[in-house]
Protein backbone atom coordinates (compact mmCIF):
# COMPACT_ATOMS: atom_id res chain seq x y z
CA UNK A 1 0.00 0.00 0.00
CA UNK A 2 2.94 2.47 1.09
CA UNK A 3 5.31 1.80 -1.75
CA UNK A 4 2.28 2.42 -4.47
CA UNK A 5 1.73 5.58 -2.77
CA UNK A 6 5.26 6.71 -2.93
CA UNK A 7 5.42 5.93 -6.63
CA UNK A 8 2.76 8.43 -6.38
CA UNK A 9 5.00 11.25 -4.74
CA UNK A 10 7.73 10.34 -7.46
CA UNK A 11 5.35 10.98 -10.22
CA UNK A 12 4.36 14.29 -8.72
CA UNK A 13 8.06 15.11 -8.26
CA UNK A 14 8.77 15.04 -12.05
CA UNK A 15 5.99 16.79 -12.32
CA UNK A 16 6.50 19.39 -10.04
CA UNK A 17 9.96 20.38 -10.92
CA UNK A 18 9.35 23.54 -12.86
CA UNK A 19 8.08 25.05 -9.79
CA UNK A 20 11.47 24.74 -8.03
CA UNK A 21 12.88 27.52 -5.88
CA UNK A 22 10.68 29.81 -8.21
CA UNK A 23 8.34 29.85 -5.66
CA UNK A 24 9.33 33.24 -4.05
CA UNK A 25 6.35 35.73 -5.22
CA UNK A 26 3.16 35.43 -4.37
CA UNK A 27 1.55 31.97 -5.26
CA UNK A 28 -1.19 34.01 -7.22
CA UNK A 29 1.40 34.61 -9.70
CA UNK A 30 4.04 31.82 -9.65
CA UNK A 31 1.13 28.89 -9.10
CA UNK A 32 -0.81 29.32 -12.62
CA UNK A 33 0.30 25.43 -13.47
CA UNK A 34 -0.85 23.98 -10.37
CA UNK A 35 -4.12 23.19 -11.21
CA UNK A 36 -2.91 20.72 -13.91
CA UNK A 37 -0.45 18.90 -11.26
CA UNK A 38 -3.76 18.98 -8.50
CA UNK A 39 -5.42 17.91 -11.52
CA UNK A 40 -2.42 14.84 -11.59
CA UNK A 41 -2.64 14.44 -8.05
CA UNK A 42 -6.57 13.58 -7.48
CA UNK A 43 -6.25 11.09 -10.77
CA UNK A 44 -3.47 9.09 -8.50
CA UNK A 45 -5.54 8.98 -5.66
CA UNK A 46 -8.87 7.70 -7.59
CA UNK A 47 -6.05 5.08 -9.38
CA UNK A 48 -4.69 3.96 -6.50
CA UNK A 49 -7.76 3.57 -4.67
CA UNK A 50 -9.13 1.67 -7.45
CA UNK A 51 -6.67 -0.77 -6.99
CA UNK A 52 -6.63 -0.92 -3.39
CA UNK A 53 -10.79 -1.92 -3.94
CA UNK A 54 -9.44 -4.56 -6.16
CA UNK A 55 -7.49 -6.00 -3.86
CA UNK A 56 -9.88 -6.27 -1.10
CA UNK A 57 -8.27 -3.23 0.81
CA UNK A 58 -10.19 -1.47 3.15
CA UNK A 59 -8.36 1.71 3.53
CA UNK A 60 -7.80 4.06 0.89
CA UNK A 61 -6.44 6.91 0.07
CA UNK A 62 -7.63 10.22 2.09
CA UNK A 63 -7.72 13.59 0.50
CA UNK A 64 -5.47 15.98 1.50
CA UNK A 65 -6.38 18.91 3.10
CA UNK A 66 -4.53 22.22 4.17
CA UNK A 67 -6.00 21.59 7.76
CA UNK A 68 -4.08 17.49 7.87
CA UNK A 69 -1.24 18.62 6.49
CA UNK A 70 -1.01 21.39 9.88
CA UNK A 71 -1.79 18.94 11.92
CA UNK A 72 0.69 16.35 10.59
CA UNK A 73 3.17 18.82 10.83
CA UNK A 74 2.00 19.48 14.90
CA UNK A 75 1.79 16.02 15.62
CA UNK A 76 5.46 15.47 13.74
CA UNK A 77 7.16 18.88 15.76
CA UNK A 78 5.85 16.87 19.35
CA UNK A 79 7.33 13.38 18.07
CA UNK A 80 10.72 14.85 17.87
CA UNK A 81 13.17 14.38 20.65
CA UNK A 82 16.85 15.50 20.93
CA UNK A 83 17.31 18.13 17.63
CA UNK A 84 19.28 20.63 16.13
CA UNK A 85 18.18 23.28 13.33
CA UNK A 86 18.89 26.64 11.61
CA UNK A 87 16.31 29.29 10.09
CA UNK A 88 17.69 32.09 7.94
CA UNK A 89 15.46 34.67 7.30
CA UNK A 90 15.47 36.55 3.72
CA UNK A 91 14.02 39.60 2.44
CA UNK A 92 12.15 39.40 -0.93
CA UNK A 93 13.02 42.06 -3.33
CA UNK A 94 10.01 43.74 -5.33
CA UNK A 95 10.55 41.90 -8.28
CA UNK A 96 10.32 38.55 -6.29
CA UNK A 97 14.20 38.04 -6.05
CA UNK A 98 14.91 36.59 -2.83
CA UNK A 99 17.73 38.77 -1.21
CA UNK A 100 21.06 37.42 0.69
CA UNK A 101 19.86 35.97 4.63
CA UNK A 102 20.11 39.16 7.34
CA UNK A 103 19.43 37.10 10.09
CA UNK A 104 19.43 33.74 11.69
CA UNK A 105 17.64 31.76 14.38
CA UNK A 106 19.99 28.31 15.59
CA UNK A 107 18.04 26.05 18.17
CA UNK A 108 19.24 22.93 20.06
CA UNK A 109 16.73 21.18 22.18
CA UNK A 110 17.63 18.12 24.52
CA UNK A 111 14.54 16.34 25.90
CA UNK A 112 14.61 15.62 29.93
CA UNK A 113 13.61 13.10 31.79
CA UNK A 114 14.59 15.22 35.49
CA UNK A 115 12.58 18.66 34.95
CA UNK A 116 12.17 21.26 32.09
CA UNK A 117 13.74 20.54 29.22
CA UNK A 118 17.78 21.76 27.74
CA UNK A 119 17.90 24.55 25.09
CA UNK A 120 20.43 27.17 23.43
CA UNK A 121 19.11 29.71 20.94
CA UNK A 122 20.66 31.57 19.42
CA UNK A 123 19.32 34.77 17.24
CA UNK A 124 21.29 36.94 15.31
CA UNK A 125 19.13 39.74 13.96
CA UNK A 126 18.98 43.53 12.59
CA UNK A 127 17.62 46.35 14.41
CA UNK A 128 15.56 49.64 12.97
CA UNK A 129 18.85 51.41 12.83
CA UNK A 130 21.07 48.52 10.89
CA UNK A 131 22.71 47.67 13.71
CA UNK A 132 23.30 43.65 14.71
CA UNK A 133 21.77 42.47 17.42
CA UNK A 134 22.34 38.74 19.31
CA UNK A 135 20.40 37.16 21.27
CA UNK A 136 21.25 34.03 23.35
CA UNK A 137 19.00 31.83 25.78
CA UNK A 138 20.01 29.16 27.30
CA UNK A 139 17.47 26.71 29.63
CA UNK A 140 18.67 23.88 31.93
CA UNK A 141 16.39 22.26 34.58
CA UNK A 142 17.77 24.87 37.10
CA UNK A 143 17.24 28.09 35.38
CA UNK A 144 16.95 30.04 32.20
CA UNK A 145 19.45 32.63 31.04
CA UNK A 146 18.87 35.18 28.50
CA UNK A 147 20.93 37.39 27.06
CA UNK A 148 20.88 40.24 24.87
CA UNK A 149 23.69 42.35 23.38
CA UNK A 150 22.32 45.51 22.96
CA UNK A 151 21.44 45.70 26.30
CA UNK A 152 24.55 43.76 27.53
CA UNK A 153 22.79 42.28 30.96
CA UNK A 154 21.56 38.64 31.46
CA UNK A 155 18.48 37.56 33.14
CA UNK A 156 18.66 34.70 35.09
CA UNK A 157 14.60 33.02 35.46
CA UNK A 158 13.04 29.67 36.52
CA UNK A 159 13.28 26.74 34.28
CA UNK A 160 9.99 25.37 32.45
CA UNK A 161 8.88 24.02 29.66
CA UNK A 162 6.20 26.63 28.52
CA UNK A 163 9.75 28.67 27.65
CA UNK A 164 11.57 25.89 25.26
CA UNK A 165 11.18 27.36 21.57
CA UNK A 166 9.07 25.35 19.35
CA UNK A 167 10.54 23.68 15.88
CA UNK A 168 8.48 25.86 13.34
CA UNK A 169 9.09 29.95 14.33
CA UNK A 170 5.50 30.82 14.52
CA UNK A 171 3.12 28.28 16.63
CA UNK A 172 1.10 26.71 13.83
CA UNK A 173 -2.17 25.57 16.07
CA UNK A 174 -2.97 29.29 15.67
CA UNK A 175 -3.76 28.76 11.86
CA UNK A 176 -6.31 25.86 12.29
CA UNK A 177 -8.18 27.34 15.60
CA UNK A 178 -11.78 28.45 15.21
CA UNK A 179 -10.38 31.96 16.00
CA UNK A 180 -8.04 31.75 13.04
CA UNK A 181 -8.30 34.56 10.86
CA UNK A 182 -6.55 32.45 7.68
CA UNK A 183 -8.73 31.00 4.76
CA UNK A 184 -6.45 28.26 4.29
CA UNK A 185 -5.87 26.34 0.68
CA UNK A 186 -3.93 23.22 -0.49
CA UNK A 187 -2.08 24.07 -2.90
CA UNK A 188 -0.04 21.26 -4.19
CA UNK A 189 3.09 19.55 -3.71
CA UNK A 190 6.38 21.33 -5.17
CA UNK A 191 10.02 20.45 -4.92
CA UNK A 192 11.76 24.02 -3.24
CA UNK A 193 14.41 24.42 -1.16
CA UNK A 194 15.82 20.55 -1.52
CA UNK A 195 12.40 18.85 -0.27
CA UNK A 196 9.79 17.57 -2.06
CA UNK A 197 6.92 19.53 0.12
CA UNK A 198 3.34 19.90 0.57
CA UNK A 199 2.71 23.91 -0.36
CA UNK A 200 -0.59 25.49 1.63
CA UNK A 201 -1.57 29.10 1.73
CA UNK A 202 -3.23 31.12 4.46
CA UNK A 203 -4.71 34.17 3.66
CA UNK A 204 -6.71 36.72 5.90
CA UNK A 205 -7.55 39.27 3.34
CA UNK A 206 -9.26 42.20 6.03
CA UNK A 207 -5.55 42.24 7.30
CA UNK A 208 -3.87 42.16 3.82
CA UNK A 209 -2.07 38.94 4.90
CA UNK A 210 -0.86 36.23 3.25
CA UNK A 211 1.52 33.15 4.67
CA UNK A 212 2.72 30.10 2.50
CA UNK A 213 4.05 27.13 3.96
CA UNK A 214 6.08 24.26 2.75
CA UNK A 215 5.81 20.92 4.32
CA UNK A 216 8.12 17.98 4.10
CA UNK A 217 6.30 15.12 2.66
CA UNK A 218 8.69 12.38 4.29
CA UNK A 219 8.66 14.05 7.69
CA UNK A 220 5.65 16.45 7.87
CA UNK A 221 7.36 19.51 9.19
CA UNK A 222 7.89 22.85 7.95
CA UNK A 223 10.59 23.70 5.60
CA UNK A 224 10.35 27.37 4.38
CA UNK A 225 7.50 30.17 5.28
CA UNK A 226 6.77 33.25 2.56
CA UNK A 227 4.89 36.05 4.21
CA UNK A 228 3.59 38.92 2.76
CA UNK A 229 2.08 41.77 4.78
CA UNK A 230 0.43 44.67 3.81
CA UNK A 231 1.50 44.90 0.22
CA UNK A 232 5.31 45.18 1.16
CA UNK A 233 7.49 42.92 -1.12
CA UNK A 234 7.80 39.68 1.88
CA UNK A 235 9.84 37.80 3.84
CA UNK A 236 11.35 34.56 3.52
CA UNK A 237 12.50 31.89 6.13
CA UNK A 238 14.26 29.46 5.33
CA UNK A 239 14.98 25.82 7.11
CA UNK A 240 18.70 25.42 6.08
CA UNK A 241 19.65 22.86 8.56
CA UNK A 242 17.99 20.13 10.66
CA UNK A 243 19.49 17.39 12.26
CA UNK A 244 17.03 14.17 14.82
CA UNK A 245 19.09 12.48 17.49
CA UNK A 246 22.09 15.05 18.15
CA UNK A 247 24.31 14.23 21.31
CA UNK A 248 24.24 16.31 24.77
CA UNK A 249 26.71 18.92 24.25
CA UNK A 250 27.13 20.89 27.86
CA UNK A 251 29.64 23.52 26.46
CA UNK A 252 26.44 25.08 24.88
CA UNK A 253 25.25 25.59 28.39
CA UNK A 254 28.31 27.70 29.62
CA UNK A 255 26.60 30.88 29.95
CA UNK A 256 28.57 32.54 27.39
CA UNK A 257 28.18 35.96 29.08
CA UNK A 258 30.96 37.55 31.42
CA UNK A 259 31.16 40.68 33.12
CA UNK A 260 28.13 41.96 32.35
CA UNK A 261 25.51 42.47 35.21
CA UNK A 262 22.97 39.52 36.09
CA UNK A 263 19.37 40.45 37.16
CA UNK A 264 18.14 37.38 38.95
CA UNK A 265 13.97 36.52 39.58
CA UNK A 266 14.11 33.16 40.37
């Protein structure tokens, strides 16, 4: 049943190839095709549930659905345990160009079985003024330490888990709550940025939003987010690194910070 459905993928693939890292603009534009490869894809799924009634198979093929796809992607984010990743965050240039990274986000997390869970984050962004700005936390089960360089003080806080960063940079239960202001829309699936991913839109239209989001097919999590707000050209972010099953490393936890003052509200 599996392998027929990943010949599926790898005809959608080939298919899906001129889309490529072109994806940068607004879908509206750079998505005319699509409906020819959704087109492709619901003419798989009526194939290969065909066969599966042939065989005597009960279960067949489900649609997909912006709203499974989100929660896939939830339910993969709370599977994971020990990881490391990197986000780079791009500017989009008016004429959909996506411009050189200008900042970064890296995140180790190290599940616990004593406590809150181990962290280091480390952000690396630009202020109003073009200046760089870092920012480093750091969480054990005893404490939490944050750090910022502009301000050049630490804060030393109690440990918990509500504080340990998630794996995508935006929660993404807030698109699929009843609250939600996103009209969300499956788009496809599309090779871009090295994975063959599951593309959905959200758009909320009184705020002049709109959000696309690529999906990993093999793992369900988020790859790259394109948002554009207000009419201003967008931003792009980027998953350039992700790695399951990373050993401890305590150096990380050596609060990199000296002689600086330490405000303490533990």
């Amino acid at each position: 049943m599996k392998m027929k459905w990943m010949a599926v993928l790898s005809v959608l693939a080939i298919l899906s190839a001129c889309a490529g890292d072109t994806e940068t603009s607004k879908p509206n534009t750079d998505n005319d095709t699509n409906e020819d490869q959704e087109t492709a894809l619901e003419s798989d799924k009526k194939e290969h549930n065909q066969l599966a009634e042939e065989e005597g198979e009960a279960e067949t093929v489900a649609a997909i659905t912006a709203e499974s796809v989100i929660e896939e992607a939830i339910v993969a984010e709370k599977k994971l345990g020990n990881f490391s990743l990197e986000w780079q965050k791009h500017e989009v240039a008016e004429d959909g160009t996506v411009m050189e990274a200008y900042a970064f986000e890296r995140l180790h997390v190290y599940r616990s079985d004593n406590g809150p869970d181990y962290f280091f984050k480390q952000s690396e962004n630009i202020d109003e003024d073009g200046n760089g700005v870092e920012t480093i936390e750091t969480q054990t089960p005893e404490g939490r330490n944050v750090y910022l360089s502009t301000d050049s003080f630490a804060v030393l806080s109690e440990a918990s888990d509500d504080h340990v960063p998630p794996f995508s940079p935006e929660p993404l239960e807030d698109l699929i709550t009843e609250q939600s202001p996103y009209a969300l829309t499956y788009q496809g699936i599309y090779e871009i940025s090295g994975y063959l991913a599951h593309h959905v839109q959200a758009t909320a239209e009184e705020r002049d939003v709109e959000i696309n989001l690529w999906f990993d097919t093999e793992t369900g999590l988020l790859v790259r987010e394109n948002a554009f707000y207000q009419g201003k050209p967008g931003q792009v972010l980027i998953l350039t690194t992700f790695e399951e099953d990373i050993d401890f490393d305590p150096e990380l936890f050596d609060f990199p910070v000296e002689g600086v003052p330490v405000r303490d509200e533990r």
